[in-house]
N, C-alpha and C. Protein backbone atom coordinates (compact mmCIF):
# COMPACT_ATOMS: atom_id res chain seq x y z
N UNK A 1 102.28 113.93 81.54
CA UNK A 1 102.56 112.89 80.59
C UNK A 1 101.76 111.64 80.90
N UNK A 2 101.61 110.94 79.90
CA UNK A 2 101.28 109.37 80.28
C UNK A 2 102.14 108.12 80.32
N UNK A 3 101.64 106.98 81.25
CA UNK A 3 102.41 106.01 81.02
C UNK A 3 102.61 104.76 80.31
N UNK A 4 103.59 104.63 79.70
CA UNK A 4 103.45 103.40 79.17
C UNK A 4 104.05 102.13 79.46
N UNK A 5 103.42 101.19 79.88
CA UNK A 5 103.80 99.99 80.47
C UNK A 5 104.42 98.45 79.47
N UNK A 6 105.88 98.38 79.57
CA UNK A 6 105.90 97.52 78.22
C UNK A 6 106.01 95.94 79.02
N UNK A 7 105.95 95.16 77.82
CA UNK A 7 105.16 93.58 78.49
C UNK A 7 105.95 93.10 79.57
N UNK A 8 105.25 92.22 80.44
CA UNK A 8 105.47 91.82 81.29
C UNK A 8 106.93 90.52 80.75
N UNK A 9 107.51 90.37 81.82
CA UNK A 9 108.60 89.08 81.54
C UNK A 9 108.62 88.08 82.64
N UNK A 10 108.71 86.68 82.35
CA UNK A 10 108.26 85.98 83.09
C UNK A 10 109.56 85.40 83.45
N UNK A 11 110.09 84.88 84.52
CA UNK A 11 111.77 84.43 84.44
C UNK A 11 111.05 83.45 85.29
N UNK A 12 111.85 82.11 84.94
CA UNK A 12 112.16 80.85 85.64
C UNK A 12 112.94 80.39 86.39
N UNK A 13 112.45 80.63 87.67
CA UNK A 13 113.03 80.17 88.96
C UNK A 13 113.13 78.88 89.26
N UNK A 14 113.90 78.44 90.15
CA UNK A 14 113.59 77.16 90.91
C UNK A 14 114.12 77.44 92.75
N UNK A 15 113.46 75.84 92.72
CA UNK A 15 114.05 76.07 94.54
C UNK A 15 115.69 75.90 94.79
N UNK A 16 116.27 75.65 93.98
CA UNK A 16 117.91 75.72 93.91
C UNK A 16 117.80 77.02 93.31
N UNK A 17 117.52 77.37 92.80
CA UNK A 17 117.87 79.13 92.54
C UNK A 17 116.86 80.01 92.43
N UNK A 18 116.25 80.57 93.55
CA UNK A 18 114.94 81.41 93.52
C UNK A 18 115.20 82.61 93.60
N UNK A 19 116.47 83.05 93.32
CA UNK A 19 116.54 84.77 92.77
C UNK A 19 117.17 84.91 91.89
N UNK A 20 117.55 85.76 91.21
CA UNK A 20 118.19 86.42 89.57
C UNK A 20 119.34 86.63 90.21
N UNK A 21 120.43 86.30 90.02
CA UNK A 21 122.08 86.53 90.42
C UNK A 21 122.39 87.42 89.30
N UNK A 22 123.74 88.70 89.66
CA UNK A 22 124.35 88.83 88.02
C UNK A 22 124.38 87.76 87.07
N UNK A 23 124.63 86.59 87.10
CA UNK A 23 125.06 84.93 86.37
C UNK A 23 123.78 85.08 85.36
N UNK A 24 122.83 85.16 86.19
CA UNK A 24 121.37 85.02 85.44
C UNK A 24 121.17 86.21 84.55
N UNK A 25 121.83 86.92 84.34
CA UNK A 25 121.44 88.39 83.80
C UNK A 25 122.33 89.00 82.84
N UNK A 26 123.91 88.21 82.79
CA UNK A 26 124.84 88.76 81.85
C UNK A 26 126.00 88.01 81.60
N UNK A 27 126.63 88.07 80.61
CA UNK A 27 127.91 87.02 80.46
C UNK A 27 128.95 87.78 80.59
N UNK A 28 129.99 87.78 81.08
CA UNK A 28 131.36 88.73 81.43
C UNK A 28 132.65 87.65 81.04
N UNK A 29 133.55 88.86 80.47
CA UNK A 29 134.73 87.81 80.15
C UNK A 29 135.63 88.21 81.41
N UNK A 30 136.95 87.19 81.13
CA UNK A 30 137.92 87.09 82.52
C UNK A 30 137.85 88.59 83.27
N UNK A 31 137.99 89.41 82.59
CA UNK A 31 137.68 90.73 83.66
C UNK A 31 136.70 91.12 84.36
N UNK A 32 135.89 90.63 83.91
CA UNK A 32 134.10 90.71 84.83
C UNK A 32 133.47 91.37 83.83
N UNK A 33 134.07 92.01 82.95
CA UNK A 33 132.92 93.21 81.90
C UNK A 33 132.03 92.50 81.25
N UNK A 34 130.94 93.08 81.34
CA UNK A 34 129.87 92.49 80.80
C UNK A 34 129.80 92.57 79.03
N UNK A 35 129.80 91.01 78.64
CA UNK A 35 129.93 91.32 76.97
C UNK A 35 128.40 90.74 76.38
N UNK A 36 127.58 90.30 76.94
CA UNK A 36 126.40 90.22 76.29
C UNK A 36 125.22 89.84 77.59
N UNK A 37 124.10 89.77 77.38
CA UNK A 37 123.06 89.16 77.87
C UNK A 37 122.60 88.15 78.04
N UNK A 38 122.14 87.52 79.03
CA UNK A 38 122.30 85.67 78.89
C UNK A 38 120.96 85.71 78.26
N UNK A 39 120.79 85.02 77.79
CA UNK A 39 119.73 84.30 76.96
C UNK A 39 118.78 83.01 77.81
N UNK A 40 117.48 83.00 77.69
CA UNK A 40 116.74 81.48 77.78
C UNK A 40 116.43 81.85 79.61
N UNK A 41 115.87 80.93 79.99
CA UNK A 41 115.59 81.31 81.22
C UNK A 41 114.23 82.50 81.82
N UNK A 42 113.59 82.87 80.36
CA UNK A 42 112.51 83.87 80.71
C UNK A 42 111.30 83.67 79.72
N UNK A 43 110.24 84.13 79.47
CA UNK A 43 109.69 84.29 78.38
C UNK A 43 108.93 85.69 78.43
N UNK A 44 109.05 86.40 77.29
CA UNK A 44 108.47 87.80 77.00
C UNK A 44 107.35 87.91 76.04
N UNK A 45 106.29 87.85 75.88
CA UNK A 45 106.08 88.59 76.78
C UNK A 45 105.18 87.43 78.03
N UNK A 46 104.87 87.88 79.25
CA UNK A 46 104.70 86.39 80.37
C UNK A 46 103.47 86.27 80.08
N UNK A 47 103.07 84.65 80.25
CA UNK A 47 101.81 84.18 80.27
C UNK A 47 100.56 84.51 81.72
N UNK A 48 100.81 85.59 81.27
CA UNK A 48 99.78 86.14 82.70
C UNK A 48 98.23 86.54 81.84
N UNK A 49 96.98 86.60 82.95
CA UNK A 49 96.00 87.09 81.95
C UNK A 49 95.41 88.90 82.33
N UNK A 50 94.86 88.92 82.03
CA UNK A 50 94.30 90.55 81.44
C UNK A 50 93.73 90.78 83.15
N UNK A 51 93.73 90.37 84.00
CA UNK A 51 93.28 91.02 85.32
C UNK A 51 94.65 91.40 86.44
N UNK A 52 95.82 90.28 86.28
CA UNK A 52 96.78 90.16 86.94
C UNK A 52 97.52 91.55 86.27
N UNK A 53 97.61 91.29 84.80
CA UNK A 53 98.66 92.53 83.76
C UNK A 53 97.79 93.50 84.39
N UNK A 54 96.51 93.89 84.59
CA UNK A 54 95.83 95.34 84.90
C UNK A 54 96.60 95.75 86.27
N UNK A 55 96.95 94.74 87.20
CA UNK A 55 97.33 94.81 88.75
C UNK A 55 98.58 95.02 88.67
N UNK A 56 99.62 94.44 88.17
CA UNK A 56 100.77 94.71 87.83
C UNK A 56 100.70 96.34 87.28
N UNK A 57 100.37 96.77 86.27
CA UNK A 57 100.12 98.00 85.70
C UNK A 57 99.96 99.25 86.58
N UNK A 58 98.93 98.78 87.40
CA UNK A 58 98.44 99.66 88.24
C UNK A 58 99.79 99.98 89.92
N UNK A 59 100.31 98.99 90.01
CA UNK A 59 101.10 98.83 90.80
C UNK A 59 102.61 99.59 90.69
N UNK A 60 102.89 99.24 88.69
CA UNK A 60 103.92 100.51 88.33
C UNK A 60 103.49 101.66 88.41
N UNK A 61 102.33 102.00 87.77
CA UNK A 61 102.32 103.35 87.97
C UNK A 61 102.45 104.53 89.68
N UNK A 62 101.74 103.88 90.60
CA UNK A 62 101.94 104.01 91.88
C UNK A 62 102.93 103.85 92.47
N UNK A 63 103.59 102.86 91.93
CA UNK A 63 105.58 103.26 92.76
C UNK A 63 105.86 104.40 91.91
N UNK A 64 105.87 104.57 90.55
CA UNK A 64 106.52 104.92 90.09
C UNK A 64 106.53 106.76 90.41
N UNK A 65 104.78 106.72 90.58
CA UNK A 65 104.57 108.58 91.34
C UNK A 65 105.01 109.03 92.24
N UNK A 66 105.03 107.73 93.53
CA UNK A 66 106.07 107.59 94.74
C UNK A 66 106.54 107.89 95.03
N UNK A 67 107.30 107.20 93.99
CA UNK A 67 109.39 107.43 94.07
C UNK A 67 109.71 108.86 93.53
N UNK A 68 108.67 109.53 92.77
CA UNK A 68 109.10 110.87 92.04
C UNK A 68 109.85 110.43 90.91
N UNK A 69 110.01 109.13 90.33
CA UNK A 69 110.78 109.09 89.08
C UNK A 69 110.48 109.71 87.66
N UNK A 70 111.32 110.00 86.87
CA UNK A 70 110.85 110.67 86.24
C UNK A 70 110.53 110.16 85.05
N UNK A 71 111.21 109.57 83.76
CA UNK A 71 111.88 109.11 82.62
C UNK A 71 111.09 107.43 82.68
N UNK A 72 112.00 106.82 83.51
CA UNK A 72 111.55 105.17 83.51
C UNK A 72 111.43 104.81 84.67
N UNK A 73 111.00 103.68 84.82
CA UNK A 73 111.31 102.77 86.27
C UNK A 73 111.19 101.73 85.83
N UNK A 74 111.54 100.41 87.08
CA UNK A 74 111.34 98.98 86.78
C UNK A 74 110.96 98.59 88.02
N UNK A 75 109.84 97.46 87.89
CA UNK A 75 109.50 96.74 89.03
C UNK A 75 110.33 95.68 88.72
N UNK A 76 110.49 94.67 89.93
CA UNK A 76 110.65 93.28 90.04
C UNK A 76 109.38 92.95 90.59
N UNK A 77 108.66 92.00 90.37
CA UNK A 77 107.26 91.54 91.32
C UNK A 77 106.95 89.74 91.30
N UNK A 78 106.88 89.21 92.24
CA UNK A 78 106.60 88.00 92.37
C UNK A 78 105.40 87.82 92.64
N UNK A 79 105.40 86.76 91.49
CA UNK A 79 103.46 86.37 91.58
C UNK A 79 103.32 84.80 92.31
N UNK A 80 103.21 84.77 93.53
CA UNK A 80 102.73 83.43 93.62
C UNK A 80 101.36 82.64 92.46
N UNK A 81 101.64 81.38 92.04
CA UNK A 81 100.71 80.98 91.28
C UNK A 81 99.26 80.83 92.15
N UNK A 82 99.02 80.49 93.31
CA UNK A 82 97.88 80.32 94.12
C UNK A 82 97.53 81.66 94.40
């Protein structure tokens, strides 16, 4: 089969919060169940250019033979700007 790589997402960190918590990722009512997706905080598809997206690309596909996955996978990947 072949792969297909869908757009990159860019999420906005800071130095008070430099990782994705559940908080950052879903809204839950008093029971904890998750009732929607948080919103804002990212942009899709990310402002990266056509050499970085090739590296990223190339980087899923190689975990992804790796791992033996089959169906999907997901990276997380941090790009320093420098």
């Amino acid at each position: 089969g072949s792969f297909q790589m869908l757009p990159c997402i860019e999420y906005f960190l800071t130095q008070d919060s430099p990782i994705r918590t559940p908080e950052h990722k879903l809204v839950t009512d008093a029971r904890g169940v998750p009732t929607t997706a948080v919103t804002g905080g990212r942009k899709c598809p990310a402002d990266i250019d056509v050499v970085l997206a090739k590296k990223l690309q190339n980087l899923a596909v190689k975990s992804h033979t790796a791992l033996g996955c089959r169906d999907y996978s997901i990276d997380d990947v941090r790009v320093d700007p420098q």
